[in-house]
Structures are given as structure tokens and as C-alpha cells.
PDB file of N, CA and C in Angstrom:
ATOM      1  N   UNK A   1      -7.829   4.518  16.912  1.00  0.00           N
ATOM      2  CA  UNK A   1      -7.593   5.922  16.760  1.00  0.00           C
ATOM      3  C   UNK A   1      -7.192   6.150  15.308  1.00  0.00           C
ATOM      4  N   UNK A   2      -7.763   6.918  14.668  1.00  0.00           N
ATOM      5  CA  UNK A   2      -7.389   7.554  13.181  1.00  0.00           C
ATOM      6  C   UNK A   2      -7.809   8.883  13.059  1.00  0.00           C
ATOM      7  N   UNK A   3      -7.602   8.948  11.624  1.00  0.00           N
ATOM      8  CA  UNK A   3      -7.865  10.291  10.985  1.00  0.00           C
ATOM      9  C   UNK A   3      -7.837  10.154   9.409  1.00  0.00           C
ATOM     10  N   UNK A   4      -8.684  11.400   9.007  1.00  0.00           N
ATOM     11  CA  UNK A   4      -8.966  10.795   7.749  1.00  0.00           C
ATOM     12  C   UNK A   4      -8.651  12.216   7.088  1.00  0.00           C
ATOM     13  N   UNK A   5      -7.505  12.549   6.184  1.00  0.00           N
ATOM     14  CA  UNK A   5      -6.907  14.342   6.055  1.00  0.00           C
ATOM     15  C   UNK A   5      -7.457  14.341   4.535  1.00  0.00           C
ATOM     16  N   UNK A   6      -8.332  14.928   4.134  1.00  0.00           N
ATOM     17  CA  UNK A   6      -8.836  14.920   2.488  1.00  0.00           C
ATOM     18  C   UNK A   6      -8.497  16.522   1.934  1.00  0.00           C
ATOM     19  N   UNK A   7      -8.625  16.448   0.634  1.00  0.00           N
ATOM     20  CA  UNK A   7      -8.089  17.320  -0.226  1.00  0.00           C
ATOM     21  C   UNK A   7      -9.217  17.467  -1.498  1.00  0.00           C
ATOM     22  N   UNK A   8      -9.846  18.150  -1.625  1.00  0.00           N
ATOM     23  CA  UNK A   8     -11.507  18.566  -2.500  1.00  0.00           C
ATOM     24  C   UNK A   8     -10.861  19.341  -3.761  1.00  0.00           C
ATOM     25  N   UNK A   9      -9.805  19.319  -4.875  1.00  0.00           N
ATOM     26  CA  UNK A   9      -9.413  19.969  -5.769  1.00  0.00           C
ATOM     27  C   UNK A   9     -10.265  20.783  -6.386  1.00  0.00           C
ATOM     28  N   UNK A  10      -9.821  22.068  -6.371  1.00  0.00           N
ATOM     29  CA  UNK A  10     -10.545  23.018  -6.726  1.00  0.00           C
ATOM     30  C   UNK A  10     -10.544  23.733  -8.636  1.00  0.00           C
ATOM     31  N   UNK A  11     -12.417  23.079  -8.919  1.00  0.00           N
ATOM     32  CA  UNK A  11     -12.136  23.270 -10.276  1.00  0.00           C
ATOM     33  C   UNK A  11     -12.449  21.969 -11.045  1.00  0.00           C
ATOM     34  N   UNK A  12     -11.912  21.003  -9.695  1.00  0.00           N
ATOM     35  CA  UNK A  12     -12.209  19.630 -10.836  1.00  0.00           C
ATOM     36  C   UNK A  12     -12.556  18.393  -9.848  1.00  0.00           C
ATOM     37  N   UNK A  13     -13.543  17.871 -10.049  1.00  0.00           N
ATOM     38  CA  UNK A  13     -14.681  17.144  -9.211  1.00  0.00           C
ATOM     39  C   UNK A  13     -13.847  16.175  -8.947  1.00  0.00           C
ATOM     40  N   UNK A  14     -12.697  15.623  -8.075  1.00  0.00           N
ATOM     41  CA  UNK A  14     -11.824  14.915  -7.499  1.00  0.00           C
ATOM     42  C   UNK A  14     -11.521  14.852  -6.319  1.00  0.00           C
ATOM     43  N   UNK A  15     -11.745  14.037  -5.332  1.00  0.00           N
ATOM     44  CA  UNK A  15     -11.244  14.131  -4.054  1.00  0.00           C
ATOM     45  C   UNK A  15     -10.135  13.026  -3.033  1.00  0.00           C
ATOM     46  N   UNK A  16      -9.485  13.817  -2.954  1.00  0.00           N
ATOM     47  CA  UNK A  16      -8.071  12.718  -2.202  1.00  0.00           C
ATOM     48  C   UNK A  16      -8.070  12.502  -1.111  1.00  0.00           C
ATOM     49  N   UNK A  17      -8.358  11.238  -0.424  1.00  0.00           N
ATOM     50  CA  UNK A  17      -8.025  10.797   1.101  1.00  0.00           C
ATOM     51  C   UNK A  17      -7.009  10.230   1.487  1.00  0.00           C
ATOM     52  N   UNK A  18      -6.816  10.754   2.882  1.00  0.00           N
ATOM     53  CA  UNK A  18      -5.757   9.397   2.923  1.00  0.00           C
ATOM     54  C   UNK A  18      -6.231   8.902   4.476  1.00  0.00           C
ATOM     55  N   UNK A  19      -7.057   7.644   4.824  1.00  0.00           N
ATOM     56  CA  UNK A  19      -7.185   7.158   6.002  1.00  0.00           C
ATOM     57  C   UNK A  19      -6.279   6.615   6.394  1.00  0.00           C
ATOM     58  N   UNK A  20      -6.078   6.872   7.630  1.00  0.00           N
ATOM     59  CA  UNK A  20      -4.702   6.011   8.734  1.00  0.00           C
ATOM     60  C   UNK A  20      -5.320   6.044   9.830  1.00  0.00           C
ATOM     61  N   UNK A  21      -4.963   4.818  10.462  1.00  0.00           N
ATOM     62  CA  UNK A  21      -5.743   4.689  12.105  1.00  0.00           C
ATOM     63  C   UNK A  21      -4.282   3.574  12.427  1.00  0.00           C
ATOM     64  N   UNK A  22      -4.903   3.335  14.088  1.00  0.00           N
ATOM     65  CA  UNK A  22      -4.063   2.285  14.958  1.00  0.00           C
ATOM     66  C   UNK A  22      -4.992   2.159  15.863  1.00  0.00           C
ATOM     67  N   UNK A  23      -4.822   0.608  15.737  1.00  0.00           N
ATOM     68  CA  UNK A  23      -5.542   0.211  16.943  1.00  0.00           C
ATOM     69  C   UNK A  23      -4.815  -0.509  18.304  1.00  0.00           C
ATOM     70  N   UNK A  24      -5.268  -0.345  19.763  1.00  0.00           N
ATOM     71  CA  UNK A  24      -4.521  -0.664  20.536  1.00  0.00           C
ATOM     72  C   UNK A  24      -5.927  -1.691  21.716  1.00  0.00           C
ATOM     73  N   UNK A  25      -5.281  -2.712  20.908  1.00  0.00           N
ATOM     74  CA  UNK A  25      -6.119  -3.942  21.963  1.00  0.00           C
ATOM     75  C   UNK A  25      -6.199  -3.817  22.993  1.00  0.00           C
ATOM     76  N   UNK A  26      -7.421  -4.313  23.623  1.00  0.00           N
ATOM     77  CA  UNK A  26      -7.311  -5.123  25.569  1.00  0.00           C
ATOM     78  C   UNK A  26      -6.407  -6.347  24.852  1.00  0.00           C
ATOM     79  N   UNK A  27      -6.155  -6.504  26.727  1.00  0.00           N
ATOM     80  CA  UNK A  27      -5.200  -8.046  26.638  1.00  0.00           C
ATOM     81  C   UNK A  27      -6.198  -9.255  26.440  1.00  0.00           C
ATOM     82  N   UNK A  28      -5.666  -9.662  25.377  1.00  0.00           N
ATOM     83  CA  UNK A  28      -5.862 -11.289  25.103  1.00  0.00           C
ATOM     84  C   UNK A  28      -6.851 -11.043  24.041  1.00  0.00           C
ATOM     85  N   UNK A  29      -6.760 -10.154  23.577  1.00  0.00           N
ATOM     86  CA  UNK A  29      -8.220  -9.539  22.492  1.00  0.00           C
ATOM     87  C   UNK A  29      -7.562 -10.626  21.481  1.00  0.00           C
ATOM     88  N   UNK A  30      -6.763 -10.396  20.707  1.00  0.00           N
ATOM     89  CA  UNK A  30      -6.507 -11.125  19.425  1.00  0.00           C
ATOM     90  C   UNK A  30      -5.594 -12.539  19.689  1.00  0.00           C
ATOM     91  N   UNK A  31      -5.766 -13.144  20.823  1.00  0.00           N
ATOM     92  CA  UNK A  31      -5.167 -14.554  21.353  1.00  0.00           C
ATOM     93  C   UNK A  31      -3.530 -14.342  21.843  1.00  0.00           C
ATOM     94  N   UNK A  32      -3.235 -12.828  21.553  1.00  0.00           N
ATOM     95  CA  UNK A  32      -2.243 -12.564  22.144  1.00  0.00           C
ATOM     96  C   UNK A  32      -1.323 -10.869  22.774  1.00  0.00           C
ATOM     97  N   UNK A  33      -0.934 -11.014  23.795  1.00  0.00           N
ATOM     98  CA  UNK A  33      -0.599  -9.941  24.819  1.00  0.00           C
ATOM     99  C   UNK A  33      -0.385  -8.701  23.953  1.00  0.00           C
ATOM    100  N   UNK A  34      -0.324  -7.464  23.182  1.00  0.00           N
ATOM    101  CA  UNK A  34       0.086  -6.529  22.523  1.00  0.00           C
ATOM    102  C   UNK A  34      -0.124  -5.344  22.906  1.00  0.00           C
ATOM    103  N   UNK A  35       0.553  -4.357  22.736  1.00  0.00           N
ATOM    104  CA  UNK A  35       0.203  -3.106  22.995  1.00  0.00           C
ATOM    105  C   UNK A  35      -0.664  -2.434  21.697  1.00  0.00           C
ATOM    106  N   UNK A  36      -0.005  -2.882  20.292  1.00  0.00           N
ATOM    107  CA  UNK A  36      -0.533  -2.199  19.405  1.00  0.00           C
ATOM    108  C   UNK A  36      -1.073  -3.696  18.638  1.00  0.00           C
ATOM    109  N   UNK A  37      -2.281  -3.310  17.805  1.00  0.00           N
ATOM    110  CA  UNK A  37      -2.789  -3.951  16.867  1.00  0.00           C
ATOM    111  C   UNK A  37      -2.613  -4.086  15.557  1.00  0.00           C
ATOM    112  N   UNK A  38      -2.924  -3.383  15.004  1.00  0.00           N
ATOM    113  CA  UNK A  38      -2.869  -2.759  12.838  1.00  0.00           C
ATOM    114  C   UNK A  38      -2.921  -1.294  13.068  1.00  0.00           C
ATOM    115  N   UNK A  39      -2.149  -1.520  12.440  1.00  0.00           N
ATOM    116  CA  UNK A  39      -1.611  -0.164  11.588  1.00  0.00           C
ATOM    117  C   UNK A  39      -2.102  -0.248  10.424  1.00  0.00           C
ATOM    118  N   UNK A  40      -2.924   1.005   9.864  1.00  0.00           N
ATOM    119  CA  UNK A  40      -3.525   0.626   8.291  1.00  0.00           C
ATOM    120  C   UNK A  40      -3.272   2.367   8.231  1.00  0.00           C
ATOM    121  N   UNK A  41      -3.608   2.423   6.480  1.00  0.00           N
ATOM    122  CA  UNK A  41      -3.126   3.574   6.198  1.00  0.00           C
ATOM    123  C   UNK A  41      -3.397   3.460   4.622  1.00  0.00           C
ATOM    124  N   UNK A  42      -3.737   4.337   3.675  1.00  0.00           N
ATOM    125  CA  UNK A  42      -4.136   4.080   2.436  1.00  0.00           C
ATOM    126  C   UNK A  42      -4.443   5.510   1.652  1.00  0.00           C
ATOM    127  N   UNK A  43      -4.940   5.040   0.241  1.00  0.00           N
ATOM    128  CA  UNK A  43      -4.508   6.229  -0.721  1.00  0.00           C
ATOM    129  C   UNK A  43      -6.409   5.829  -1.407  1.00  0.00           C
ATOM    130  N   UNK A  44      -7.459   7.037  -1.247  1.00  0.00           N
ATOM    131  CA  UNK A  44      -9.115   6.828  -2.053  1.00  0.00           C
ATOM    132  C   UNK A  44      -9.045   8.098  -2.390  1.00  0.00           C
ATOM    133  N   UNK A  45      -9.370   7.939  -3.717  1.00  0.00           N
ATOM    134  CA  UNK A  45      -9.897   9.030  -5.293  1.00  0.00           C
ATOM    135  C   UNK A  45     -10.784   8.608  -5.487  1.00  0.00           C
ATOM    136  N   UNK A  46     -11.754   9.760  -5.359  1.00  0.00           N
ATOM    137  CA  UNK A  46     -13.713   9.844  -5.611  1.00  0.00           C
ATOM    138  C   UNK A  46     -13.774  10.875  -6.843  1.00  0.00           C
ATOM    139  N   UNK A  47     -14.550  10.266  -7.180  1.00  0.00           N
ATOM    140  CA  UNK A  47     -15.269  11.217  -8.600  1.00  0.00           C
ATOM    141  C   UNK A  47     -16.232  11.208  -8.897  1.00  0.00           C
ATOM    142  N   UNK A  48     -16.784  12.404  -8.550  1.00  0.00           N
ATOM    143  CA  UNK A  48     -18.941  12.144  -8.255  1.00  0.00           C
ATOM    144  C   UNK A  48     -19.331  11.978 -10.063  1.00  0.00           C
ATOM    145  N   UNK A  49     -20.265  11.170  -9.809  1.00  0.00           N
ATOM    146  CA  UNK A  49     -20.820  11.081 -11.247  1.00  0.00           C
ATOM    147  C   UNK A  49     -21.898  12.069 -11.869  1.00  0.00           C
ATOM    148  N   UNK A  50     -21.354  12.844 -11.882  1.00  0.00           N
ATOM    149  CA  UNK A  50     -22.655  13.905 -12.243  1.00  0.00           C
ATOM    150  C   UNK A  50     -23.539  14.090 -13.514  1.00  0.00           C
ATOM    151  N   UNK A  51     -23.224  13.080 -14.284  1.00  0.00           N
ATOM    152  CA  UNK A  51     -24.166  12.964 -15.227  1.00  0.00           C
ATOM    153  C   UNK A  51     -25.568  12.739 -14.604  1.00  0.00           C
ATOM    154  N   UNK A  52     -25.541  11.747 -13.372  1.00  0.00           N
ATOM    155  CA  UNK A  52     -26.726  11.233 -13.061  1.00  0.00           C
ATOM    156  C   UNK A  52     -27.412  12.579 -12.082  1.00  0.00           C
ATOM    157  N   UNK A  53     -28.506  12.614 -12.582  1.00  0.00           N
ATOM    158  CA  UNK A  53     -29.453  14.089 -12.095  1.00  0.00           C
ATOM    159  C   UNK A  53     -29.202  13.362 -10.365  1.00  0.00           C
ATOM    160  N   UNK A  54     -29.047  14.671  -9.816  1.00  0.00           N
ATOM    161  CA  UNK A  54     -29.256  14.756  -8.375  1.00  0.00           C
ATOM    162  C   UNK A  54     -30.618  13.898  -7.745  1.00  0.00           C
ATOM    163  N   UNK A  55     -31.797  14.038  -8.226  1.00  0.00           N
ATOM    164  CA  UNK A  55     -32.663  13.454  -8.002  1.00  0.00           C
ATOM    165  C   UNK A  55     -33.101  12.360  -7.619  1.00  0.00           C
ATOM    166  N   UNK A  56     -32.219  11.186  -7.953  1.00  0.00           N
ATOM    167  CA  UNK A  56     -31.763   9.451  -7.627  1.00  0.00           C
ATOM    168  C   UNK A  56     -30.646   9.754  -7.012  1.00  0.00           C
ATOM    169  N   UNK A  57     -30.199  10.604  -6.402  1.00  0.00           N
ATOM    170  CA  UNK A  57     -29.398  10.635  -5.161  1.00  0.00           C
ATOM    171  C   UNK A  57     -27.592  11.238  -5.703  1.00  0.00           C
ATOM    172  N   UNK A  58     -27.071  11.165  -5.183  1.00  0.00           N
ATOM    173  CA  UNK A  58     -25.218  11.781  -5.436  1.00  0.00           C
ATOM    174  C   UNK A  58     -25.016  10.478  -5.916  1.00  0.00           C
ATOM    175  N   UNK A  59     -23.876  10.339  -6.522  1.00  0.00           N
ATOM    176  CA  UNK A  59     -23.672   9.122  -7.034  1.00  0.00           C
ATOM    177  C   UNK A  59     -21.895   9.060  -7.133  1.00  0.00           C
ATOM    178  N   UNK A  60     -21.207   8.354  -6.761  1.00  0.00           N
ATOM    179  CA  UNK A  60     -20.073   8.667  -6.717  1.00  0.00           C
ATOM    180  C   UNK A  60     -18.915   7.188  -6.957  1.00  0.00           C
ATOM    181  N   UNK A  61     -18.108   7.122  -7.843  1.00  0.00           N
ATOM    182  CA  UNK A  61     -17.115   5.893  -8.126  1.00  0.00           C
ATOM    183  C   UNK A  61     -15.716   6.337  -7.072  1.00  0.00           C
ATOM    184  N   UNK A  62     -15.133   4.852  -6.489  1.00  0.00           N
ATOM    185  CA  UNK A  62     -14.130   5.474  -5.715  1.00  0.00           C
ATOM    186  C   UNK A  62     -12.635   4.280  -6.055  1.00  0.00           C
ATOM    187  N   UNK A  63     -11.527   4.544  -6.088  1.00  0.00           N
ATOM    188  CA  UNK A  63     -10.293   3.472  -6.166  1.00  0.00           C
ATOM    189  C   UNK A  63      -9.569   3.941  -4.736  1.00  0.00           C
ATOM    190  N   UNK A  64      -9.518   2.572  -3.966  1.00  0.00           N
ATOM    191  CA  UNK A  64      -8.897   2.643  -3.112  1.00  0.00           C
ATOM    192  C   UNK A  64      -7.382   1.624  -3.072  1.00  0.00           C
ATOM    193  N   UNK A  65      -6.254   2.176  -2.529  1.00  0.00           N
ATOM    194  CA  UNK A  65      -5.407   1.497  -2.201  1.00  0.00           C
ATOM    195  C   UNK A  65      -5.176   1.436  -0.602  1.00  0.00           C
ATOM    196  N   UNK A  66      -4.862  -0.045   0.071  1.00  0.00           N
ATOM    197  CA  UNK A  66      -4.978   0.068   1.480  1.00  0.00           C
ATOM    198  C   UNK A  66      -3.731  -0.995   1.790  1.00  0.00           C
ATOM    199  N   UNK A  67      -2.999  -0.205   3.036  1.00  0.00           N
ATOM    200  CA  UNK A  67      -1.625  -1.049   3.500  1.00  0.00           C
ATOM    201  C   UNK A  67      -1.846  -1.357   4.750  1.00  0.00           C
ATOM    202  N   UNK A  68      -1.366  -2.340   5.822  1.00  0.00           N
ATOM    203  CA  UNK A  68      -1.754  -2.631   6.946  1.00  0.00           C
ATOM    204  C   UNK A  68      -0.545  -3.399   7.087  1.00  0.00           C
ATOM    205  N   UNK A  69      -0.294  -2.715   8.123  1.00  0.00           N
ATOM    206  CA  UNK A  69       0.694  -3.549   8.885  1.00  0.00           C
ATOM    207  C   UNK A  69       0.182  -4.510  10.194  1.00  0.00           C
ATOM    208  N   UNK A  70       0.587  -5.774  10.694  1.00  0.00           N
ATOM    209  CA  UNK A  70      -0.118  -6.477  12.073  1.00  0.00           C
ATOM    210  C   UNK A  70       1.135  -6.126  12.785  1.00  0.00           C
ATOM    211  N   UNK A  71       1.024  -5.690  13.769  1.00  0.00           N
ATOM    212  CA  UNK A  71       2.002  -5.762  14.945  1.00  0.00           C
ATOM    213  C   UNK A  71       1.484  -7.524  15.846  1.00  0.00           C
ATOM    214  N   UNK A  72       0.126  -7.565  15.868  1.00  0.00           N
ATOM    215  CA  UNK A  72       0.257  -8.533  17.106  1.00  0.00           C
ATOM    216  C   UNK A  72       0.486  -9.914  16.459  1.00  0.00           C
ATOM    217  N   UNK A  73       0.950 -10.668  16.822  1.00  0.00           N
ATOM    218  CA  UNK A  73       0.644 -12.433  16.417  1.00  0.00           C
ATOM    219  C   UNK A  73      -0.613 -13.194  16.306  1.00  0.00           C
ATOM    220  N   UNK A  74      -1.055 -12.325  17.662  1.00  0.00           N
ATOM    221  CA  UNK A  74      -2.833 -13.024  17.167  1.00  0.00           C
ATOM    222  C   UNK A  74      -3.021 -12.643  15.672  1.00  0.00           C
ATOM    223  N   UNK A  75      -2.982 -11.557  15.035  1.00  0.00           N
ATOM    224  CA  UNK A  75      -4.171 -11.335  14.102  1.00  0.00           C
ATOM    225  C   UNK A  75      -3.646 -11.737  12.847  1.00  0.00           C
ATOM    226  N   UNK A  76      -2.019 -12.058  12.998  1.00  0.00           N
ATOM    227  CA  UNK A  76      -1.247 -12.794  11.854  1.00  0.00           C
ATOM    228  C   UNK A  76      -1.592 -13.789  12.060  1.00  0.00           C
ATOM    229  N   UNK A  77      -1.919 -14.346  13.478  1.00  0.00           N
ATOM    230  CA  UNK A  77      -2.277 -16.081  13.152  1.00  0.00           C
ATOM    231  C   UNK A  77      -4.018 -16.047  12.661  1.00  0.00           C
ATOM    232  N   UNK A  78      -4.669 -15.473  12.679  1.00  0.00           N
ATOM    233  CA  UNK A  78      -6.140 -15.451  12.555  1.00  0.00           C
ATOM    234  C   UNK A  78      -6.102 -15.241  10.829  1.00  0.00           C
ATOM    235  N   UNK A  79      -5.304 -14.424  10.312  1.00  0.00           N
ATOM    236  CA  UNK A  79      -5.498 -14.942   8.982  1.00  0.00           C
ATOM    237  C   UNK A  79      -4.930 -15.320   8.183  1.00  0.00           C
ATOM    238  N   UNK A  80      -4.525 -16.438   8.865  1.00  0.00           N
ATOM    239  CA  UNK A  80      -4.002 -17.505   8.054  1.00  0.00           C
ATOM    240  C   UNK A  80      -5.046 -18.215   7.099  1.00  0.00           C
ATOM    241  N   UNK A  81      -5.975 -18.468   7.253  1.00  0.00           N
ATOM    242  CA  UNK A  81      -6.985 -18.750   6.588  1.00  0.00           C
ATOM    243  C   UNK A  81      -7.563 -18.058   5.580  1.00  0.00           C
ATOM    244  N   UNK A  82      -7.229 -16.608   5.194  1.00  0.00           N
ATOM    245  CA  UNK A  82      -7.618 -15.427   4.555  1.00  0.00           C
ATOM    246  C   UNK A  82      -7.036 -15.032   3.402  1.00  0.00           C
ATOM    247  N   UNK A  83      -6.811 -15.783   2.034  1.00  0.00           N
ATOM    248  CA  UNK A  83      -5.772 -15.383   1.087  1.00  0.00           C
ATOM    249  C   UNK A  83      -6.493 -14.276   0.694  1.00  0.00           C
ATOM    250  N   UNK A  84      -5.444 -13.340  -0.282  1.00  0.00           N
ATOM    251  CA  UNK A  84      -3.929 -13.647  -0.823  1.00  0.00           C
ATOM    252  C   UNK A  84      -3.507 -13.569   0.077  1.00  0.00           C
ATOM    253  N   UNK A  85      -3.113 -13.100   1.025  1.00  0.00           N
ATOM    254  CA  UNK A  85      -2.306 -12.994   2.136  1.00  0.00           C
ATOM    255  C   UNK A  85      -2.069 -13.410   2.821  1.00  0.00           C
ATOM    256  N   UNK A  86      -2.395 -14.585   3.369  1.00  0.00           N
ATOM    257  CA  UNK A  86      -2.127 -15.302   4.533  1.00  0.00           C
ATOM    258  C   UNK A  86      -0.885 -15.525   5.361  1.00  0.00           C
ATOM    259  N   UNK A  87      -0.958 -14.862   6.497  1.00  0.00           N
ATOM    260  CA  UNK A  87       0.186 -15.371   7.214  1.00  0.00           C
ATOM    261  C   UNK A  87       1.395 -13.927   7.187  1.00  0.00           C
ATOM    262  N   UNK A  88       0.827 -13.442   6.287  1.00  0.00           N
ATOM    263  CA  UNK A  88       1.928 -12.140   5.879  1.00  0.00           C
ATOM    264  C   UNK A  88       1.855 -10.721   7.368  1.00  0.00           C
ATOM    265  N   UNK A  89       2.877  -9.908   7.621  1.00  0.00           N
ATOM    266  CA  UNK A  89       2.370  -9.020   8.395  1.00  0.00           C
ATOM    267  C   UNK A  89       1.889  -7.643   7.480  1.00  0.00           C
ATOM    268  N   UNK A  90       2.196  -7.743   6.295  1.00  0.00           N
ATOM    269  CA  UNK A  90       2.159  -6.499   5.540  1.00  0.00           C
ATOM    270  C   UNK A  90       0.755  -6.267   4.490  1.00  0.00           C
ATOM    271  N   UNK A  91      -0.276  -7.016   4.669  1.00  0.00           N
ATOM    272  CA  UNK A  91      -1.191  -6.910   3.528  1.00  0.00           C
ATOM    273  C   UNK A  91      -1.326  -5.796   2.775  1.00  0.00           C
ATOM    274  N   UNK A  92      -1.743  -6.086   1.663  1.00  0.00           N
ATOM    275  CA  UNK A  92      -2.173  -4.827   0.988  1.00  0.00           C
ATOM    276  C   UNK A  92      -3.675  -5.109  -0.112  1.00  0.00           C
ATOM    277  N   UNK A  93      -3.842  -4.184  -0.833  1.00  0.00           N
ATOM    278  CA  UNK A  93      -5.553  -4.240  -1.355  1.00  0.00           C
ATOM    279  C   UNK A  93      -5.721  -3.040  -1.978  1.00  0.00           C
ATOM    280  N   UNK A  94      -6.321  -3.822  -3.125  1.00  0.00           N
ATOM    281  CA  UNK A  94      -6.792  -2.608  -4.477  1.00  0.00           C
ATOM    282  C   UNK A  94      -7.843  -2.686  -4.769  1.00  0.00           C
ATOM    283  N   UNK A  95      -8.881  -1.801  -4.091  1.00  0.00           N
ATOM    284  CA  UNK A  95     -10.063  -2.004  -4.625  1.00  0.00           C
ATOM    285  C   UNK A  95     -11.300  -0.492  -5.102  1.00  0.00           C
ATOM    286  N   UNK A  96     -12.404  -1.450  -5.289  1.00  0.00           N
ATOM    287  CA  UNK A  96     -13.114   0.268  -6.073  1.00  0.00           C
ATOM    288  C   UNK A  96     -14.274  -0.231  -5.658  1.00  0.00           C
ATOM    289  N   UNK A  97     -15.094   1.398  -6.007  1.00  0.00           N
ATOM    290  CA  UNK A  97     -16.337   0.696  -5.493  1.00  0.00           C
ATOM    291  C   UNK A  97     -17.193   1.902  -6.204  1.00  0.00           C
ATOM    292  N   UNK A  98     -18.839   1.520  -5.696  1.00  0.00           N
ATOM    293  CA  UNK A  98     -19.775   2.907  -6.011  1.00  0.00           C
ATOM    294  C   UNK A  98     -20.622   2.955  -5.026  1.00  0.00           C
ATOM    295  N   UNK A  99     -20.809   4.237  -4.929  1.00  0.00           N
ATOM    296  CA  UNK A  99     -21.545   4.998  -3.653  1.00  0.00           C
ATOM    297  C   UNK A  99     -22.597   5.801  -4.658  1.00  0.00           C
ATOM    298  N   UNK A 100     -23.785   5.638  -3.494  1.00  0.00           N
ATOM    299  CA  UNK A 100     -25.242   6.466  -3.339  1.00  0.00           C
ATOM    300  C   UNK A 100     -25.266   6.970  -2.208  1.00  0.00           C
ATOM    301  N   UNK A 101     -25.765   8.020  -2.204  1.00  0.00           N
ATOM    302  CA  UNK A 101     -25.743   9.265  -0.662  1.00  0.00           C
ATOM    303  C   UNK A 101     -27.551   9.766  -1.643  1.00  0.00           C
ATOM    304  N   UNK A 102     -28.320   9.551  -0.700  1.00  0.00           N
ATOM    305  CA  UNK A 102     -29.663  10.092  -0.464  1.00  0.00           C
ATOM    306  C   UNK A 102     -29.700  11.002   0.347  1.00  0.00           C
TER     307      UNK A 102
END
């Protein structure tokens, strides 16, 4: 279950998200009994590139920051194997990216 509440600044080609969801396992999904799963929740700024003509499609750069909490033990024990983080309940992640929309 999530939601995703954005903000389109008016005047200046910027847009603010903030995704948050929770997930709530079946039993034995992640090797152990839980009611709740991850909790995630985060901070993405888009800025369409509009130099590039519409024509080769929207074009858009994005920076995301993302926090997650594990409630269950399964999914703390599953990435243990997964640095930087391993083993932690609190991960976090800074990343960017680029988008095409045809």
C-alpha cells in the first residue's frame, strides 16, 4: 500500500515527490511470521530537459533519496549479502537517473 503526493512548481520546470508505501506480508513470505514488511519513504526532483526537441520523446533527469525501514527479520536476514548495508534495519540510497517518455 502507498502513495505518491507530488508538487509541479509553478513557473519553473521542477517537480517534487515524495513516495511512501508499506508492505504487509502473507505468513512465512520473507522466512519469517510478520505483520508488517518495509516501510520505505523518500524525497525525487525531476527536471525535464527541454532543450531536447519534443520529437525524440520528453526527456527528463531525476535525484532520488530513499529510506526504508525492515520491520520483519526475514528481509534483514536476506540482505545480508547486499552491501552497503547489510544486516542494517534502516537502509538508505542516493541515486539519479534519466528518463524517456515516448
Amino acid at each position: 500500500m502507498g502513495a505518491v503526493p507530488k508538487y509541479v512548481f509553478a513557473g519553473y520546470p521542477l517537480t517534487i515527490e515524495l513516495p511512501t508505501y508499506l508492505t504487509f506480508p502473507g505468513d512465512h513470505y520473507y522466512s519469517q511470521n510478520s505483520t508488517l514488511g518495509v516501510f520505505g519513504t523518500g524525497v525525487r526532483v525531476t527536471a525535464p530537459l527541454t532543450f531536447i526537441n519534443w520529437r525524440y520523446g520528453r526527456w527528463s533527469v531525476h535525484a532520488d533519496f530513499i529510506y526504508k525501514h525492515l520491520f520483519n527479520d526475514g528481509v534483514v536476514a536476506d540482505n545480508l549479502l547486499l552491501p552497503p548495508h547489510s544486516g542494517t534495519r534502516n537502509p538508505t540510497q542516493v541515486v539519479g537517473g534519466l528518463t524517456l517518455y515516448f
